[in-house]
N, C-alpha and C. Protein backbone atom coordinates (compact mmCIF):
# COMPACT_ATOMS: atom_id res chain seq x y z
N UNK A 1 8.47 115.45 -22.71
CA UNK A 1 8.54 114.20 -23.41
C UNK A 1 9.23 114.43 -24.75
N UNK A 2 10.71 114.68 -24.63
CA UNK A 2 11.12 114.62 -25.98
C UNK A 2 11.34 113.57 -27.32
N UNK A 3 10.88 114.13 -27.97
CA UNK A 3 11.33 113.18 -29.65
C UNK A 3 12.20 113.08 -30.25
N UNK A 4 12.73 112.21 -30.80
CA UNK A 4 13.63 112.35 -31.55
C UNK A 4 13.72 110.95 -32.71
N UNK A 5 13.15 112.03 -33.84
CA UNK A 5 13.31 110.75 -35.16
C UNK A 5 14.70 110.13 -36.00
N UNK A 6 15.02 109.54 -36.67
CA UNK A 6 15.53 109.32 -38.11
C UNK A 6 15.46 108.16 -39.05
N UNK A 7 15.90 108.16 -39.78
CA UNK A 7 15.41 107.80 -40.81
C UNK A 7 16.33 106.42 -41.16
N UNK A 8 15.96 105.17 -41.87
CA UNK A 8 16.86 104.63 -42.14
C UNK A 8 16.84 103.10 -42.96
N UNK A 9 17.31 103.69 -43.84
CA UNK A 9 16.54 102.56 -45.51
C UNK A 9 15.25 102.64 -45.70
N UNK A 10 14.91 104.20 -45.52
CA UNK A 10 13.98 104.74 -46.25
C UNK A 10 12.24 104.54 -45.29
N UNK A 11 12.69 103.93 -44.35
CA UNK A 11 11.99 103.96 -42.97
C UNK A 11 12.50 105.18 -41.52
N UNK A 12 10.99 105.72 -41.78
CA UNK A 12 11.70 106.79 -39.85
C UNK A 12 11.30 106.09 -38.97
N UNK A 13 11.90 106.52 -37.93
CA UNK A 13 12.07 105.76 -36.24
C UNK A 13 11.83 106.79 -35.26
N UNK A 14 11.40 106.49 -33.86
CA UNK A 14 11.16 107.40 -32.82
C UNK A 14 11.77 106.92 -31.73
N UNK A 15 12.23 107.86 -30.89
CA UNK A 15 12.62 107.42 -29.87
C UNK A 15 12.29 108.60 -28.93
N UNK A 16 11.35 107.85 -28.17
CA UNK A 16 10.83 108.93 -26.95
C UNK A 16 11.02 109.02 -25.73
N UNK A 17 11.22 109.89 -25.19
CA UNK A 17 11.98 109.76 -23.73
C UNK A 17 11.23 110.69 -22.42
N UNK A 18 11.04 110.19 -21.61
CA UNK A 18 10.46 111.02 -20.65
C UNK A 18 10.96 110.48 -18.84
N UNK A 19 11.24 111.45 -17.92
CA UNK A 19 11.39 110.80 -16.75
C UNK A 19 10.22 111.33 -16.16
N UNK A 20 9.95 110.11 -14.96
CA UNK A 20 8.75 110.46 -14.40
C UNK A 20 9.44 110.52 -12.32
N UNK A 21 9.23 111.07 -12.29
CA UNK A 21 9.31 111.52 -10.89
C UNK A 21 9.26 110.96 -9.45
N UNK A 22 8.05 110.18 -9.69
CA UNK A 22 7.56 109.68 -8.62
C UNK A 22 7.78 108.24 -8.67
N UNK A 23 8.22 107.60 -10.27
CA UNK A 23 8.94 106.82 -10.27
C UNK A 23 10.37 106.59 -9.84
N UNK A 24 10.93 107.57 -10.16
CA UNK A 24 12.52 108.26 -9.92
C UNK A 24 13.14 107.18 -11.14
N UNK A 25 12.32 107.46 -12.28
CA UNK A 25 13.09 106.31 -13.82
C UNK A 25 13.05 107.04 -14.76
N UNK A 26 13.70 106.69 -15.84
CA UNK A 26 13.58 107.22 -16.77
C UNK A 26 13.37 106.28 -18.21
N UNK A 27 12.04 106.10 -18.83
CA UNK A 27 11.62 105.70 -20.01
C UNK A 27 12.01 106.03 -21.31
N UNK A 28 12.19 105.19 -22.02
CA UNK A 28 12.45 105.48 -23.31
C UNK A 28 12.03 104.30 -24.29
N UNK A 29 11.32 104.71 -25.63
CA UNK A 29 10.86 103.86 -25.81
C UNK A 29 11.48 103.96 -27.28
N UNK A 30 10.97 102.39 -28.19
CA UNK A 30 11.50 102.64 -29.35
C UNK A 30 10.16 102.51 -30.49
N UNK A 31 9.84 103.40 -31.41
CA UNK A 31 9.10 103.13 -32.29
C UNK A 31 8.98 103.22 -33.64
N UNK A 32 8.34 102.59 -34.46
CA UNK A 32 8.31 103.13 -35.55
C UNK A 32 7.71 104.01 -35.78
N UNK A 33 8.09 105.17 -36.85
CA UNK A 33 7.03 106.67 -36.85
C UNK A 33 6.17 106.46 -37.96
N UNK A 34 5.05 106.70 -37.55
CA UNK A 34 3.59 106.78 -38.87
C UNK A 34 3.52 108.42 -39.18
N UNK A 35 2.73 108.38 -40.51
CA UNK A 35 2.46 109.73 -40.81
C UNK A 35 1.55 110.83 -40.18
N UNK A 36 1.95 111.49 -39.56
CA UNK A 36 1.03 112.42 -38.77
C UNK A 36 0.01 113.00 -40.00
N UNK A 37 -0.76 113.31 -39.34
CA UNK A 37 -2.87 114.12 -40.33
C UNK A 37 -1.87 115.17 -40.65
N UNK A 38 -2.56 115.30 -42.06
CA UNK A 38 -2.23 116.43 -42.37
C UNK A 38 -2.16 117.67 -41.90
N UNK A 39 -3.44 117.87 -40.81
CA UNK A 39 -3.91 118.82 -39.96
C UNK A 39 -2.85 119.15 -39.12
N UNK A 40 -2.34 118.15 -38.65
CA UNK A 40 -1.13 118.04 -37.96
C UNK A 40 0.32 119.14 -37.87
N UNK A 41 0.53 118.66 -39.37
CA UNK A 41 2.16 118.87 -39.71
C UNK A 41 2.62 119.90 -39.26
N UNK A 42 1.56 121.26 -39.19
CA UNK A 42 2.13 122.48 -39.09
C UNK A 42 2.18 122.97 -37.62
N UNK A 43 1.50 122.02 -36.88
CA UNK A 43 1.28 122.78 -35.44
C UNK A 43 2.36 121.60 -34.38
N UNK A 44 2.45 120.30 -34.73
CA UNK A 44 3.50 119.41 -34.20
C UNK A 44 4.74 119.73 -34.64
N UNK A 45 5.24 119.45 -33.52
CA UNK A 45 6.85 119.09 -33.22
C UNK A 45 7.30 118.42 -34.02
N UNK A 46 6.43 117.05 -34.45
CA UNK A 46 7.38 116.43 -34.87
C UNK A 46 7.26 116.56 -36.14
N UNK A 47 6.74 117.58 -37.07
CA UNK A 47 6.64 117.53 -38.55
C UNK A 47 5.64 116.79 -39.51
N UNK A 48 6.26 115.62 -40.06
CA UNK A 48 5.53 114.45 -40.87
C UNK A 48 5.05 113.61 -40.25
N UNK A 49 5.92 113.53 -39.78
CA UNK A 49 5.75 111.85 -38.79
C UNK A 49 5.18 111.81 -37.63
N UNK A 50 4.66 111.14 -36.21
CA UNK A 50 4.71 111.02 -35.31
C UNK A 50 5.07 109.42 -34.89
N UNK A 51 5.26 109.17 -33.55
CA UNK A 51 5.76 108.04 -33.00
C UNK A 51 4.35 106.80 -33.27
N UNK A 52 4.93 105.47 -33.57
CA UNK A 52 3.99 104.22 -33.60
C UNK A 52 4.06 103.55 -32.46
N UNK A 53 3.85 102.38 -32.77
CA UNK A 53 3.53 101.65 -31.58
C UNK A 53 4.74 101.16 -31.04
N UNK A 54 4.57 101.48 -29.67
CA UNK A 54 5.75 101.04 -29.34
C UNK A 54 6.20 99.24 -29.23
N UNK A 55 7.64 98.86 -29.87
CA UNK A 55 8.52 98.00 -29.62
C UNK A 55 9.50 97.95 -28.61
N UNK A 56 9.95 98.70 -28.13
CA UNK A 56 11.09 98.22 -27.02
C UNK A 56 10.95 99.54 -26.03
N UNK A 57 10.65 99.33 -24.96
CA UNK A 57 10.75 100.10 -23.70
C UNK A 57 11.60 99.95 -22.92
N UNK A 58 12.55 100.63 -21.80
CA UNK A 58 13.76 100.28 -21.27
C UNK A 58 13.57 101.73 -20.07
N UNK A 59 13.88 100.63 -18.99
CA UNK A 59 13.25 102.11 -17.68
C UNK A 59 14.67 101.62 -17.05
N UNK A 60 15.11 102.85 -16.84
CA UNK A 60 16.00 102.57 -15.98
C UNK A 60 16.20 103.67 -14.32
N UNK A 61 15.81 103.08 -13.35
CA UNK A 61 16.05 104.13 -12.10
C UNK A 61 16.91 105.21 -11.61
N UNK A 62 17.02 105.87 -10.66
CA UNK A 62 17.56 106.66 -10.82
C UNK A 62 18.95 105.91 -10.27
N UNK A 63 19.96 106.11 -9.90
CA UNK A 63 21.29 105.30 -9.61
C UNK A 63 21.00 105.22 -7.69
N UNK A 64 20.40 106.27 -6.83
CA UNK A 64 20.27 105.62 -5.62
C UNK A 64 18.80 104.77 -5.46
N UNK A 65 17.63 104.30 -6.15
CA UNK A 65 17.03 103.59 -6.37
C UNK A 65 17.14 102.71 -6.43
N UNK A 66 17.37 101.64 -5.31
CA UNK A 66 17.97 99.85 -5.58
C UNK A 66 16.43 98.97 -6.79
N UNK A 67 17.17 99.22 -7.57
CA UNK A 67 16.11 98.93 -8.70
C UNK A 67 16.41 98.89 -9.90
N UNK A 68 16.84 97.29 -10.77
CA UNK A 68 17.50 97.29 -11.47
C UNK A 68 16.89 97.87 -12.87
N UNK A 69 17.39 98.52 -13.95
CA UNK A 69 17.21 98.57 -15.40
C UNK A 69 16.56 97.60 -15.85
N UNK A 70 15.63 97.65 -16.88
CA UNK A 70 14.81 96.75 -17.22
C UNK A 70 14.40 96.84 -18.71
N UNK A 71 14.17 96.01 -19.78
CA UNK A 71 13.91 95.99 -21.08
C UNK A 71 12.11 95.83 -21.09
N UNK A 72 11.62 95.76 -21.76
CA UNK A 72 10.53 95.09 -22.11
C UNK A 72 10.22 95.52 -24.29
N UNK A 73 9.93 93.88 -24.68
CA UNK A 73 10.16 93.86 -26.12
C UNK A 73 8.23 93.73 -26.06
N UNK A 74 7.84 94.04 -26.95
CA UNK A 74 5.99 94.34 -27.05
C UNK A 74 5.88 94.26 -28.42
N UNK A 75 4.81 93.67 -28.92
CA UNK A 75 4.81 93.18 -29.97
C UNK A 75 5.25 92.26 -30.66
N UNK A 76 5.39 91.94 -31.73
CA UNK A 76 5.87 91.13 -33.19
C UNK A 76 6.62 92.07 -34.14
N UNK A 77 7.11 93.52 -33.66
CA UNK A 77 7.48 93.99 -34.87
C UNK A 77 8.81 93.97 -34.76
N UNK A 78 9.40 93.75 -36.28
CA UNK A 78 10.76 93.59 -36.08
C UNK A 78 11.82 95.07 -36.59
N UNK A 79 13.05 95.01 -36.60
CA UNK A 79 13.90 96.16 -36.64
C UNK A 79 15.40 95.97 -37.16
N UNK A 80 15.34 96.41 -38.14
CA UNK A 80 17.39 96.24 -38.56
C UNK A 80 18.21 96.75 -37.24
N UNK A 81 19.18 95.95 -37.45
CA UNK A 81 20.01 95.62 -36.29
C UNK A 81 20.45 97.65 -36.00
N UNK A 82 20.64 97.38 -36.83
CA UNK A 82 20.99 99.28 -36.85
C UNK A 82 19.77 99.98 -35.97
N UNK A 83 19.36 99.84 -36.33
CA UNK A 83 18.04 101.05 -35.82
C UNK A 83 18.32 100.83 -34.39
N UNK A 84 18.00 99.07 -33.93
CA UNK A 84 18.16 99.22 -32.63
C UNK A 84 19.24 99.43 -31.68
N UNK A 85 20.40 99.16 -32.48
CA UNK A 85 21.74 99.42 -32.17
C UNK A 85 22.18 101.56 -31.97
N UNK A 86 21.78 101.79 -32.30
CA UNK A 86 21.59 103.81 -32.30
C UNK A 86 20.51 103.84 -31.91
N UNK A 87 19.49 103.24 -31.29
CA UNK A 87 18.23 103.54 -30.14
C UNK A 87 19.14 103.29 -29.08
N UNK A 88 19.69 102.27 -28.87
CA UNK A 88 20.58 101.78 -27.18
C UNK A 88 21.89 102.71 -27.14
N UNK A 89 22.57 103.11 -28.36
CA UNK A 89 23.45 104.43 -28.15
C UNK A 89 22.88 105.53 -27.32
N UNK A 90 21.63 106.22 -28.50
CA UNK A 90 21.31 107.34 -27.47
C UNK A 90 20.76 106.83 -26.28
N UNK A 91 19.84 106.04 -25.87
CA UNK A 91 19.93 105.74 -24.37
C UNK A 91 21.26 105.60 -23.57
N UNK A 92 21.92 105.36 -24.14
CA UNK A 92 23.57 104.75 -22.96
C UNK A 92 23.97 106.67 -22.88
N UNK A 93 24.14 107.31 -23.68
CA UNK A 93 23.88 108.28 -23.97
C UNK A 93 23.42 109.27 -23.12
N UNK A 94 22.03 109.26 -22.97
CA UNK A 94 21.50 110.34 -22.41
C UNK A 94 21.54 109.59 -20.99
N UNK A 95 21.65 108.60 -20.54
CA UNK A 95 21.97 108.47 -19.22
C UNK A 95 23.23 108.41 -18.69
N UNK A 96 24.76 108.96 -19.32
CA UNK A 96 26.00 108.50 -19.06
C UNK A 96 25.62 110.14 -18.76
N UNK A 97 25.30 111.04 -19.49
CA UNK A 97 25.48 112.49 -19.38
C UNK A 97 24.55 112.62 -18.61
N UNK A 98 24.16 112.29 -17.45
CA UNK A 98 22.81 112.37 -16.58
C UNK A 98 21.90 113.38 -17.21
N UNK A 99 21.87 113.12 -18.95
CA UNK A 99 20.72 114.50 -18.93
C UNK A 99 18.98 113.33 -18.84
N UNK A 100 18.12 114.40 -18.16
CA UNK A 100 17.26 114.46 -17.66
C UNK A 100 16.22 114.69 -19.01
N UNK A 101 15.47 113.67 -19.58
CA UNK A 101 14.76 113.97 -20.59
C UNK A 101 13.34 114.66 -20.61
């Protein structure tokens, strides 16, 4: 289940990705990152931060899976056009390069 944060007008972001198998899809979600416990920092991956609640999920199948791509928006929280605009990059992204998250 890889992470991957950044930062932007002084707000971090997550974007988490995992394929599941038995689905034959691959998830990715978009979140805002909260501050990980202090306890935390030194033994996580992800440093300071970890991933919030998720806002935008997007599964897409595997290409012989007759099963179309799909969005789902969750919540009320909102996002500069940017953030979500370089969340749907690296998704177009990591699925043009069939890498496997």
């Amino acid at each position: 289940m890889p992470l991957e944060f950044w930062e932007y007008g002084g707000d971090h972001y997550c974007l988490l990705s995992t394929y599941v198998k038995s689905d034959e899809a691959w998830y990715f979600e978009l979140s805002e990152a909260r501050p990980a416990p202090t306890a935390w920092r030194n033994i996580s991956q992800c440093g300071d931060v970890l991933p919030g609640l998720t806002a935008v999920t997007v599964v897409a199948h595997d290409p012989d899976v007759e099963k179309p791509p799909y969005v789902f928006f969750g919540g009320d929280q909102e996002f500069p056009f940017e953030v979500l605009s370089h969340f749907v990059t690296r998704v177009a992204k990591l699925l043009k390069d069939g890498t496997q998250p």
